[in-house]
Protein backbone atom coordinates (compact mmCIF):
# COMPACT_ATOMS: atom_id res chain seq x y z
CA UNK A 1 10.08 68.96 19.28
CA UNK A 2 8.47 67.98 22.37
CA UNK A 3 8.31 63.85 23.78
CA UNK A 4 5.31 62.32 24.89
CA UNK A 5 6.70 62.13 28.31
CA UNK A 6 7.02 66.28 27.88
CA UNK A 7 3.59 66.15 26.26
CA UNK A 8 2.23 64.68 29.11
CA UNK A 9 3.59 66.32 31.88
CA UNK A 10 2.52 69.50 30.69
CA UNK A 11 -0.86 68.45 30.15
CA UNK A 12 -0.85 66.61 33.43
CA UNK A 13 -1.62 63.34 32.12
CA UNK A 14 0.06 59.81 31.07
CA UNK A 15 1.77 59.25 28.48
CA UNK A 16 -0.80 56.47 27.79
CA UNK A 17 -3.33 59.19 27.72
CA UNK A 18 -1.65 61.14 25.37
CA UNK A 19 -1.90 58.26 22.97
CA UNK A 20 -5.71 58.47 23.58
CA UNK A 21 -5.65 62.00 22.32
CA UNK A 22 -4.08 61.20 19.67
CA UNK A 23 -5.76 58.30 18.46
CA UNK A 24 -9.02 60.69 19.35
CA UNK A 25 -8.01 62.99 16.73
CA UNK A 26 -8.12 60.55 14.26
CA UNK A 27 -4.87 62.11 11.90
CA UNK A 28 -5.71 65.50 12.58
CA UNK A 29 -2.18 65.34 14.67
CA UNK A 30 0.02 63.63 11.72
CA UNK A 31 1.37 66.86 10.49
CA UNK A 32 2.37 68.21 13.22
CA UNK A 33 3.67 64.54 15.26
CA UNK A 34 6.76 63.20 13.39
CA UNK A 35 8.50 59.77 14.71
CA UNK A 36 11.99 59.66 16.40
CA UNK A 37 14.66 57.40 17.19
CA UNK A 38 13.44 54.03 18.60
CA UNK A 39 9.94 55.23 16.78
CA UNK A 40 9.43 57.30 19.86
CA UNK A 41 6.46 60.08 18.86
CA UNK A 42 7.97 63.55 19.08
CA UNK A 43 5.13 67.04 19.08
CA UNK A 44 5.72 70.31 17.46
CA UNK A 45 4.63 73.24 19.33
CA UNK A 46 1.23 72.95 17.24
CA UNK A 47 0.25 69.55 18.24
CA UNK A 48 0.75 70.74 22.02
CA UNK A 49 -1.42 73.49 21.36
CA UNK A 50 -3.92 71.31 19.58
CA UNK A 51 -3.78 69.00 22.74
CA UNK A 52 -3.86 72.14 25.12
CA UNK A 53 -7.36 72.79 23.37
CA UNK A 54 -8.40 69.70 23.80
CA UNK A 55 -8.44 69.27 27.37
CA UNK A 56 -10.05 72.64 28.10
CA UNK A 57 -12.74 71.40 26.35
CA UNK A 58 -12.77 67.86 28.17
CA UNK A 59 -12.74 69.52 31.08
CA UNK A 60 -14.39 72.92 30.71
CA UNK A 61 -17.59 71.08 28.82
CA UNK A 62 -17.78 67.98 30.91
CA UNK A 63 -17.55 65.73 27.93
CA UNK A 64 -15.54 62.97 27.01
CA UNK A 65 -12.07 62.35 25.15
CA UNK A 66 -13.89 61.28 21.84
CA UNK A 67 -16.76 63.81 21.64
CA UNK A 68 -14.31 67.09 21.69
CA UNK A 69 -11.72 65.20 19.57
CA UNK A 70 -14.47 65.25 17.29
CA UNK A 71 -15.17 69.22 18.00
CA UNK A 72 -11.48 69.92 17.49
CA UNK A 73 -11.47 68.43 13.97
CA UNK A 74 -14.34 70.37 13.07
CA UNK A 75 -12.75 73.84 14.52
CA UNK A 76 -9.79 72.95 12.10
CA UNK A 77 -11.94 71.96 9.45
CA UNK A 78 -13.71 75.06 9.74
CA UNK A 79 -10.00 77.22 10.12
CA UNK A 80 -8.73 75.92 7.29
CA UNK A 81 -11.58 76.44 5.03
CA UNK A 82 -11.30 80.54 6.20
CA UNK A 83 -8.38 81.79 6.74
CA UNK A 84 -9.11 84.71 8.54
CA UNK A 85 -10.18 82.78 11.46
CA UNK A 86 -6.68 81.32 12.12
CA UNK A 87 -5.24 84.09 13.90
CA UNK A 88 -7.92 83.85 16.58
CA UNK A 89 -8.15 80.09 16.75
CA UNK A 90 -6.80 78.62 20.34
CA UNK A 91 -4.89 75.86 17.99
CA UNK A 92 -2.97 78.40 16.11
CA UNK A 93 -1.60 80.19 19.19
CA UNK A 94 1.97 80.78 19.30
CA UNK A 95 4.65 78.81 21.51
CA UNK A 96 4.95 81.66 23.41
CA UNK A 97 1.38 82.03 24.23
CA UNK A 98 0.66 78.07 25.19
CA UNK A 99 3.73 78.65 27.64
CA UNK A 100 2.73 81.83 29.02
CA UNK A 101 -1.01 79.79 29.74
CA UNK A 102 1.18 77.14 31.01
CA UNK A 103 2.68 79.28 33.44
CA UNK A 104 -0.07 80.49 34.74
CA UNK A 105 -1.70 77.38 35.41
CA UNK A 106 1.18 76.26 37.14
CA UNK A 107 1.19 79.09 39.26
CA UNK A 108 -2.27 78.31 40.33
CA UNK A 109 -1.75 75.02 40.83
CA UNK A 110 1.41 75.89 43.23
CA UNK A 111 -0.66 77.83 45.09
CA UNK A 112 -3.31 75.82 45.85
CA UNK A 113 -0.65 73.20 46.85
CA UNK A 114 0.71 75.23 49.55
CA UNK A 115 -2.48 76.13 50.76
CA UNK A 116 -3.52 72.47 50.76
CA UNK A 117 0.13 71.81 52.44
CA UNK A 118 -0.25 74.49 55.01
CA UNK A 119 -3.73 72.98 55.93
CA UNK A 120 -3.00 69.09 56.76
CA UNK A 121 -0.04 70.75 58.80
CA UNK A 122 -2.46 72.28 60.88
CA UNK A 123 -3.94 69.32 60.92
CA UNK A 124 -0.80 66.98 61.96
CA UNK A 125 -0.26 69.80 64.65
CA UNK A 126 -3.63 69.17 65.99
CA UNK A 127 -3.92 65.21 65.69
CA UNK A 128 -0.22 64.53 67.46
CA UNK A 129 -0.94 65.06 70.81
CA UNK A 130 -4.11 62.64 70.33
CA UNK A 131 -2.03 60.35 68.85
CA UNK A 132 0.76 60.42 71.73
CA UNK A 133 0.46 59.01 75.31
CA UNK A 134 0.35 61.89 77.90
CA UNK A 135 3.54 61.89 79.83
CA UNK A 136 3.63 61.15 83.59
CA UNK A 137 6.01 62.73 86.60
CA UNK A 138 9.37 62.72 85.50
CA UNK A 139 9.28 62.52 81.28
CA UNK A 140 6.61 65.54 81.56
CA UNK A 141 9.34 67.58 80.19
CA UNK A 142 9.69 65.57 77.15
CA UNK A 143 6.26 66.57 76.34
CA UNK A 144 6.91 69.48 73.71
CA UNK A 145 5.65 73.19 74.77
CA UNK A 146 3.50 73.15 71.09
CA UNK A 147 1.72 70.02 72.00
CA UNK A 148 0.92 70.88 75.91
CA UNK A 149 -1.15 73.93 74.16
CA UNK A 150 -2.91 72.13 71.70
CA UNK A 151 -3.42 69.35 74.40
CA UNK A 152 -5.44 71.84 76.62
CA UNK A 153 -7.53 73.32 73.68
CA UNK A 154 -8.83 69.83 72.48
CA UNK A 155 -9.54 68.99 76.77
CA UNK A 156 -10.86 72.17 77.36
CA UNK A 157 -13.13 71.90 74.57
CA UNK A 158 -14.49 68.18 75.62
């Protein structure tokens, strides 16, 4: 059983969010959400998934919260009334499944971190020696190697 602070962090949202969701779904959830200690909301692996689906659509469709809440309970509506569809449905994916798509996402998103990382350090490296005063006589040799070179591309290119 997952929290809603595990809920949301895997979906990438707030907890208050989460609640959203859930009141979106209108009961469609109760089964699979049971209450805690301190009547703290705790998932099963199903309600994730349920979520999961959810916010692809949100996001994939461009609509809002309420609008594929209301899609959802007609794709369960529909599962339920034919069987045969469940094993194909995105909400009846096993754990393993929503974590391996979990993973994956994650790895995406670490990636574009470090690119995004690797670019504002360019960035920092560029902007410093603009930022700095130039160094006179003496304290020239203060003035780091790195930032001389940079220093002479952004004069040289005035």
């Amino acid at each position: 059983m997952l929290t809603i602070n595990a809920v949301a962090q895997t979906l990438g949202v707030s907890k208050r969010a989460v609640r959203l969701r859930v009141d979106a779904l209108d009961g469609t959830l109760d089964a699979h959400v049971k209450r805690g200690r301190n009547n703290e909301l705790l998932f099963n692996g199903e309600a994730l998934a349920i979520l999961q689906r959810l916010e692809v659509l949100r996001q994939t469709q461009g609509i809002p919260i309420r609008q594929a809440a209301s899609r959802i309970r007609k794709e369960i509506v529909g599962d339920s009334a034919t069987p045969q569809r469940q094993s194909t449905s995105p909400t009846a994916s096993s754990p393993v499944d929503v974590m391996t798509s979990e993973n994956d996402t994650l790895r995406e998103e670490i990636i574009h971190l470090r690119e995004e990382v690797r670019w504002l350090r360019s960035r920092v490296d560029e902007l410093t020696p603009l930022a700095l005063p130039k160094p006179h006589g003496i304290l020239r040799w203060l003035w780091p190697i790195r930032a001389r070179s940079v220093q002479g591309r952004t004069a040289g290119s005035r």
